[in-house]
N, C-alpha and C. Protein backbone atom coordinates (compact mmCIF):
# COMPACT_ATOMS: atom_id res chain seq x y z
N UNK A 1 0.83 -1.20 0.00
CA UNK A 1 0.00 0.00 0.00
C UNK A 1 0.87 1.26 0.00
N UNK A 2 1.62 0.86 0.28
CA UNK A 2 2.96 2.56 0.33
C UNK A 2 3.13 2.52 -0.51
N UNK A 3 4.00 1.58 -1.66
CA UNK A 3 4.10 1.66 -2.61
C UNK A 3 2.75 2.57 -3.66
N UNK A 4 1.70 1.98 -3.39
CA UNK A 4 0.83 2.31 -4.38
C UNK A 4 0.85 4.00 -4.27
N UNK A 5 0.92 4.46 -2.34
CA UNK A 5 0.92 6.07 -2.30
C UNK A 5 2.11 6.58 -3.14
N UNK A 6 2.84 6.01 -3.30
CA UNK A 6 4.48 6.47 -3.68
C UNK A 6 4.02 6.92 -4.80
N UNK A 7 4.01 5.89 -5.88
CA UNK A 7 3.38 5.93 -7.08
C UNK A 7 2.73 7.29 -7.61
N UNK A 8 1.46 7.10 -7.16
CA UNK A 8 0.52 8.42 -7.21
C UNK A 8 1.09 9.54 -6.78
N UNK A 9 2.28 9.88 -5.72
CA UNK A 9 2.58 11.30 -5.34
C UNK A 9 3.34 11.31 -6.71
N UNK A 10 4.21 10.21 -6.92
CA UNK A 10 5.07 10.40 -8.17
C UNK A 10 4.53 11.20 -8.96
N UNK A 11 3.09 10.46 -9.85
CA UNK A 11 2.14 10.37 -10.61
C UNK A 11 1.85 12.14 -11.43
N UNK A 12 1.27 12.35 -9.56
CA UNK A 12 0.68 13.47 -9.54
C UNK A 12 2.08 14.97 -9.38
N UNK A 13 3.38 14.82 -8.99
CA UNK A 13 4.37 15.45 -9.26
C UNK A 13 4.76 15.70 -10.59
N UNK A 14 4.57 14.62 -11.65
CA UNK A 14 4.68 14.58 -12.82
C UNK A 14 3.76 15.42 -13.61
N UNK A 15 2.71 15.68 -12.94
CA UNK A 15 1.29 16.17 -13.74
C UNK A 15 1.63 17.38 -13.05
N UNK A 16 2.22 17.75 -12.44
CA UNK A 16 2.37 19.04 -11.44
C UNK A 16 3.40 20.26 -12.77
N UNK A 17 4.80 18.94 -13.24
CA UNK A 17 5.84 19.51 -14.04
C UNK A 17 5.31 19.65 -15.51
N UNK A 18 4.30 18.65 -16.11
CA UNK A 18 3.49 19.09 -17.14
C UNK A 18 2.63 20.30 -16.74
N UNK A 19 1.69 21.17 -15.59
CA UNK A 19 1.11 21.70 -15.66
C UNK A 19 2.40 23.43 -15.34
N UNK A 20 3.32 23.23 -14.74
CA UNK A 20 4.47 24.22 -15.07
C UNK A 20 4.77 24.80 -16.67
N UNK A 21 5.08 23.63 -17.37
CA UNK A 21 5.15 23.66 -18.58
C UNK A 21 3.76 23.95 -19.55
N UNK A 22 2.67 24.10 -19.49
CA UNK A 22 1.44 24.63 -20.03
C UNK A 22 1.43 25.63 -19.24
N UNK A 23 2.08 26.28 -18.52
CA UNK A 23 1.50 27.85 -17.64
C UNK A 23 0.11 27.71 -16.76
N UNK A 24 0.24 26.21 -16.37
CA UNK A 24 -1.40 26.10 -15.49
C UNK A 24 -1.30 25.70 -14.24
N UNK A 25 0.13 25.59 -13.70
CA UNK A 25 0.20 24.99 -12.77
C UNK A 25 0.04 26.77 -11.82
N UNK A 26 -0.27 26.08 -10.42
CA UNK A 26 -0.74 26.97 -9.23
C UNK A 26 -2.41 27.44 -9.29
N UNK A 27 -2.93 27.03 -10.74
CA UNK A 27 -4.24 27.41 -11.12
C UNK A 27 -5.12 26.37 -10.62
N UNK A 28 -6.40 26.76 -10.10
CA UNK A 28 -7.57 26.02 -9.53
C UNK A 28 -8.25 25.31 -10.72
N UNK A 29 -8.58 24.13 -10.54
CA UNK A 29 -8.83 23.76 -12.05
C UNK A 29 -10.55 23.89 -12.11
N UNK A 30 -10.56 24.34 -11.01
CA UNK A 30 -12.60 24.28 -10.57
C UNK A 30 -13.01 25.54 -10.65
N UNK A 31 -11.96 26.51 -10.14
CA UNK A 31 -12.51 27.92 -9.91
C UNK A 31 -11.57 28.80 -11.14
N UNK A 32 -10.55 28.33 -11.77
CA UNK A 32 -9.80 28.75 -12.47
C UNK A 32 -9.26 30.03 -11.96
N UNK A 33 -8.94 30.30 -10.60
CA UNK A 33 -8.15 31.26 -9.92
C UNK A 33 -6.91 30.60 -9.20
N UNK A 34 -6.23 31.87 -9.16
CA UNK A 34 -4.88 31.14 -8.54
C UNK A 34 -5.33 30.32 -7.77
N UNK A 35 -4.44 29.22 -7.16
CA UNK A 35 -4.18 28.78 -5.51
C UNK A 35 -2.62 29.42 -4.82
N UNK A 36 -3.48 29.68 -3.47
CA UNK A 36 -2.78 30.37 -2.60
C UNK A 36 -0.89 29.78 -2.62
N UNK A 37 -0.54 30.78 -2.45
CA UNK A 37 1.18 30.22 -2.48
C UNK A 37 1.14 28.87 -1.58
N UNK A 38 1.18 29.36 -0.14
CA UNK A 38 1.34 28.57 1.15
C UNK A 38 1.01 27.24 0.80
N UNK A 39 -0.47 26.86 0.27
CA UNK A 39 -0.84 26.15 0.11
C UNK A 39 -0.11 25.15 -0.90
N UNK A 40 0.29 25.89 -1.88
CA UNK A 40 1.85 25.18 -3.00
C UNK A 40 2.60 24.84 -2.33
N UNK A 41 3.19 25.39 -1.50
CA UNK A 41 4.37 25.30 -0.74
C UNK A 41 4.18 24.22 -0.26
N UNK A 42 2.94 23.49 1.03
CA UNK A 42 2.40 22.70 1.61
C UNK A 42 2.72 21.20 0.65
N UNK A 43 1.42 21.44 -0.56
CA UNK A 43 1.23 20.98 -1.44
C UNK A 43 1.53 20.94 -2.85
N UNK A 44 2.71 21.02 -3.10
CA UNK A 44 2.78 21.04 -4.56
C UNK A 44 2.70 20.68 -5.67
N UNK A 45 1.86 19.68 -5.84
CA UNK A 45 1.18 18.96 -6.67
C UNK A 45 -0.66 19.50 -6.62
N UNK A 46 -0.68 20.31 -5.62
CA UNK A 46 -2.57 20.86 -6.01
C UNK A 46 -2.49 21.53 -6.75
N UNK A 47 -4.40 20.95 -7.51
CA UNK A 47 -5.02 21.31 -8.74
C UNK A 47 -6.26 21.98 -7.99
N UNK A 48 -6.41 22.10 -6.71
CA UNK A 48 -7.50 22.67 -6.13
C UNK A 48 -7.45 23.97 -5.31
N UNK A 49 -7.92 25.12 -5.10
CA UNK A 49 -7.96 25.78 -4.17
C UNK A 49 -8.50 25.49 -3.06
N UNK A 50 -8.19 25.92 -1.73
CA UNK A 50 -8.98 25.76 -0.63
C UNK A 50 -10.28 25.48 -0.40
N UNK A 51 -10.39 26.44 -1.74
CA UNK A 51 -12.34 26.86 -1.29
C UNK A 51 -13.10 25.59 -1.92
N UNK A 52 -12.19 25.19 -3.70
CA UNK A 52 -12.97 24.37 -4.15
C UNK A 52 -12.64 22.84 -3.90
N UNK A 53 -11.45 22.78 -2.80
CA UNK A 53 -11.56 21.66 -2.47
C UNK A 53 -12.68 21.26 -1.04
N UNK A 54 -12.74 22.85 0.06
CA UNK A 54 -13.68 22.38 0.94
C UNK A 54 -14.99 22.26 0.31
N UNK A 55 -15.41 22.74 -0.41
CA UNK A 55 -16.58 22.32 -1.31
C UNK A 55 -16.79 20.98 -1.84
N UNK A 56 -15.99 20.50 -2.17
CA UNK A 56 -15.84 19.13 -2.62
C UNK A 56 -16.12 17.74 -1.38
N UNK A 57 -15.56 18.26 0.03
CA UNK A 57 -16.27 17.37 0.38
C UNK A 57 -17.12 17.29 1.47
């Protein structure tokens, strides 16, 4: 099961350096507004902002 998390952070790091390279990365993909620095910093692989991830669940 670690393995499988490994994987996916990989996964999603990779989709992080493709979204650098299209100029979309730090962008909310729900609200299409930035996401907060801190929250990059935290997380650097989010596709969500705060707001539209507490919305989500």
């Amino acid at each position: 099961q670690l393995a499988i998390r490994q994987e996916k952070f990989i996964r999603d790091l990779k989709n992080a350096l493709i979204r650098i390279e299209n100029k979309t990365y730090g962008v909310c993909r729900v609200t299409g507004q930035l996401i907060n620095k801190e929250r990059l910093k935290l997380v650097p692989h989010a596709t969500l902002s705060m707001e539209a991830k507490n919305k989500q669940q």
